[in-house]
Protein backbone atom coordinates (compact mmCIF):
# COMPACT_ATOMS: atom_id res chain seq x y z
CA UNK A 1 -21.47 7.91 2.18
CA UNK A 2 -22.62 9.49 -1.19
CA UNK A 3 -22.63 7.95 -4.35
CA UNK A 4 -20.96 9.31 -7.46
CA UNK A 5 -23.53 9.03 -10.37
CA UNK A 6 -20.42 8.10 -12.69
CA UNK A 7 -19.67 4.90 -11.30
CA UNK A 8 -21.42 1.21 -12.23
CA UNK A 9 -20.64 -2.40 -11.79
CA UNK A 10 -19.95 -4.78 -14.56
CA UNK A 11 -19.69 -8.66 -14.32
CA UNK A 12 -16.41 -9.32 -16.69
CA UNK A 13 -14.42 -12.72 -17.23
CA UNK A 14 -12.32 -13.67 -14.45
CA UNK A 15 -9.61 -13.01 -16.84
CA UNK A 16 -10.31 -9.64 -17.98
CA UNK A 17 -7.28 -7.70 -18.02
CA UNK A 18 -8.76 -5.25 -16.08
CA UNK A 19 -9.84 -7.05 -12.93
CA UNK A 20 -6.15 -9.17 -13.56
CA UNK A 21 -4.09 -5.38 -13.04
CA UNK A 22 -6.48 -4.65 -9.88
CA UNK A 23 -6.07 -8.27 -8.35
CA UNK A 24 -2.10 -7.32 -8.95
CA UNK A 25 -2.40 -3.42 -7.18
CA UNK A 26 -4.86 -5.40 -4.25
CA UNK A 27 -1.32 -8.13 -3.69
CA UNK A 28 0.90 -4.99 -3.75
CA UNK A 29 -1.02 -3.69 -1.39
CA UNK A 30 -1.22 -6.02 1.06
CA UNK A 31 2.30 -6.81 0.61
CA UNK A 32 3.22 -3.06 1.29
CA UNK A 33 0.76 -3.36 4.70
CA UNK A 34 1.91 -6.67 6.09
CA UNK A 35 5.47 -7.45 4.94
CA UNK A 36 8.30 -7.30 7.25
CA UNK A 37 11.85 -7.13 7.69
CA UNK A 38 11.94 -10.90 8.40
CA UNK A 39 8.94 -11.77 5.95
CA UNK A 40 9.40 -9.54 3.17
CA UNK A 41 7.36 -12.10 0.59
CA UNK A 42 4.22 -14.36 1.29
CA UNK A 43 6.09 -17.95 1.55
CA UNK A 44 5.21 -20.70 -0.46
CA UNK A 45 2.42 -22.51 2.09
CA UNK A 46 0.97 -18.97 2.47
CA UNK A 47 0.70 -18.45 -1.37
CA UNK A 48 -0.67 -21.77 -1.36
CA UNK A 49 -3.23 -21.83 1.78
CA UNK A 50 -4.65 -18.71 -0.02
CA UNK A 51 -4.30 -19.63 -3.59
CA UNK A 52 -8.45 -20.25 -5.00
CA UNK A 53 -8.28 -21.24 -8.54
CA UNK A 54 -9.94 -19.32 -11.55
CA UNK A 55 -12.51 -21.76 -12.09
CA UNK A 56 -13.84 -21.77 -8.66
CA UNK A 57 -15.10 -17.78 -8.93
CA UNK A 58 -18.59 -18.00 -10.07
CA UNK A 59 -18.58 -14.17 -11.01
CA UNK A 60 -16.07 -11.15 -11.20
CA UNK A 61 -17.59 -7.57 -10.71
CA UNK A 62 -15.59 -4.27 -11.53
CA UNK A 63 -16.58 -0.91 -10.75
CA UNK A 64 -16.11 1.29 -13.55
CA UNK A 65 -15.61 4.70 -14.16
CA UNK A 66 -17.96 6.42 -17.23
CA UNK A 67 -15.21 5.45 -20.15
CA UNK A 68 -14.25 2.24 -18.59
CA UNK A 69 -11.32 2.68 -16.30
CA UNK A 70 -12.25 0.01 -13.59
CA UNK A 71 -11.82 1.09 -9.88
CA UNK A 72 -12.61 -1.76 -7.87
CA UNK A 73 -12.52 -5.38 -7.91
CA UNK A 74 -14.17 -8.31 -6.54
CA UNK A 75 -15.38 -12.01 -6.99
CA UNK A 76 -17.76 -14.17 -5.79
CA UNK A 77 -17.17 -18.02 -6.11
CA UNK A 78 -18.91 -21.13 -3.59
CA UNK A 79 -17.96 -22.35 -0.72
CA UNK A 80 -20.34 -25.67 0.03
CA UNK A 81 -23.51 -23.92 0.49
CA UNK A 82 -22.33 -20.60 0.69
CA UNK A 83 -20.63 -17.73 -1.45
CA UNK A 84 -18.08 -15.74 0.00
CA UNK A 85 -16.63 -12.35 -1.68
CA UNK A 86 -12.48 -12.61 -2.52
CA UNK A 87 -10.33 -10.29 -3.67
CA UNK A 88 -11.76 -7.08 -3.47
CA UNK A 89 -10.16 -3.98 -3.71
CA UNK A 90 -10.88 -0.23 -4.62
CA UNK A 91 -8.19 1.74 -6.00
CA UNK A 92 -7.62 4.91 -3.51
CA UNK A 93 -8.91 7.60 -5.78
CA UNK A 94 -12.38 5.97 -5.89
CA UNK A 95 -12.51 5.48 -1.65
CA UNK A 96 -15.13 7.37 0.03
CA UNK A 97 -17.20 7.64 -3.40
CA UNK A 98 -19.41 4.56 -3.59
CA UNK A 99 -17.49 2.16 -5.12
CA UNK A 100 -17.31 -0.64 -2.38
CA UNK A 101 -21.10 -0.64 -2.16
CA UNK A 102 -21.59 -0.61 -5.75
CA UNK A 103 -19.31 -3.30 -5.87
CA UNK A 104 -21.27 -5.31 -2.80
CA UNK A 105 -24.82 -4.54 -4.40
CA UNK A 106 -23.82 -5.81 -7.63
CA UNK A 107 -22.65 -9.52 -6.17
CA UNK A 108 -25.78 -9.70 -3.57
CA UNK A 109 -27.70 -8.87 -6.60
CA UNK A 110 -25.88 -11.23 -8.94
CA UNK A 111 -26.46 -13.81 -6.11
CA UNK A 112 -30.08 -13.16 -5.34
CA UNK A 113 -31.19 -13.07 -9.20
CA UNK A 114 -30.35 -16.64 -9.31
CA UNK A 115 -27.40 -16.55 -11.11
CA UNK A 116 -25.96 -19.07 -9.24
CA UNK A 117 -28.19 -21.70 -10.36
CA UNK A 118 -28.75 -20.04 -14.27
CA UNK A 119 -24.85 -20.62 -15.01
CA UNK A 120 -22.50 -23.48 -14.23
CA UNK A 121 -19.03 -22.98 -12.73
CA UNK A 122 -18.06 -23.30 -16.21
CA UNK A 123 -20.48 -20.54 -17.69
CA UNK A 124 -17.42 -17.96 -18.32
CA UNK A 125 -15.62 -20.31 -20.39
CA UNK A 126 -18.82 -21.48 -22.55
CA UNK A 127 -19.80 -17.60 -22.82
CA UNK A 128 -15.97 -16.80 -23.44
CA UNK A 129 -15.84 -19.45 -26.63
CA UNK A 130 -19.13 -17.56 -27.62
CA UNK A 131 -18.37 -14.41 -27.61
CA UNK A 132 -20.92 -13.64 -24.80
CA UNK A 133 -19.95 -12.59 -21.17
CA UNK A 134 -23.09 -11.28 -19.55
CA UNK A 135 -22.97 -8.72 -18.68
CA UNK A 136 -24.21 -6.67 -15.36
CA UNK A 137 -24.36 -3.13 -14.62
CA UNK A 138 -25.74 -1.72 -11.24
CA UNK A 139 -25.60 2.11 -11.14
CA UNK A 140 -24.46 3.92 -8.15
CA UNK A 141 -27.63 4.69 -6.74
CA UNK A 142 -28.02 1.04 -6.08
CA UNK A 143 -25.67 1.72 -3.24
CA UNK A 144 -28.25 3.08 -1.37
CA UNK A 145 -30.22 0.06 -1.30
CA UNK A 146 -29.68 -2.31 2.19
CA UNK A 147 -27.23 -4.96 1.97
């Protein structure tokens, strides 16, 4: 897979309208793939079994496009000792270009930088009421590196 020079990651708020209209186009998505005649809509326990809530993602990454159009989506968050990536998604006119790994560097290097223990689960709100969402930005050619 090559790696288009125009693409980076960026951590953003969990509540960034960007990463909120790719989390919507990753449901509609998955709606479109897996809904049938006689389950047309996720029922209620299935909403709920897969429901995490805001504060439990410990960081949102977006890939984004040289004037800011985001392409991908996903989030990190805790689970006991572990992380595990949710909601991750790149839009069909950025497949095949990158994107995915950039997205998958950025969170292992999020992850391995310590960021886990440097921030709280809380962080994005204290940074929000700041002002001050770090920020991260991995260039495509970290997509080349070994996940």
């Amino acid at each position: 897979m090559t790696c288009n020079d125009t693409l980076h990651a960026e951590v953003v708020s969990f509540d960034d309208p960007r990463a909120a209209h790719l989390r919507d186009a990753l449901s509609t998505e998955l709606l479109a793939r897996y809904a049938t005649d006689e389950f047309p809509h996720l029922s209620p326990a299935a909403r709920s079994a897969l429901a995490v809530p805001p504060e439990e993602f410990i960081a949102t990454v977006l890939v984004l496009t040289e004037d800011g159009t985001a392409m991908g989506h996903a989030a990190l968050r805790r689970l006991g000792g572990e992380f595990e990536v949710k909601r991750v998604i790149v839009l069909p006119e950025a497949r095949g270009k990158g994107a995915a790994s950039i997205l998958m560097s950025a969170l292992r290097s999020w992850q391995s930088k310590g960021r886990q223990a440097a921030y709280p689960p809380d962080w994005e709100q204290a940074a929000r009421s700041r002002g001050s969402i770090p920020e991260t930005r991995v260039h495509a050619d970290s997509c080349l590196l070994a996940l």
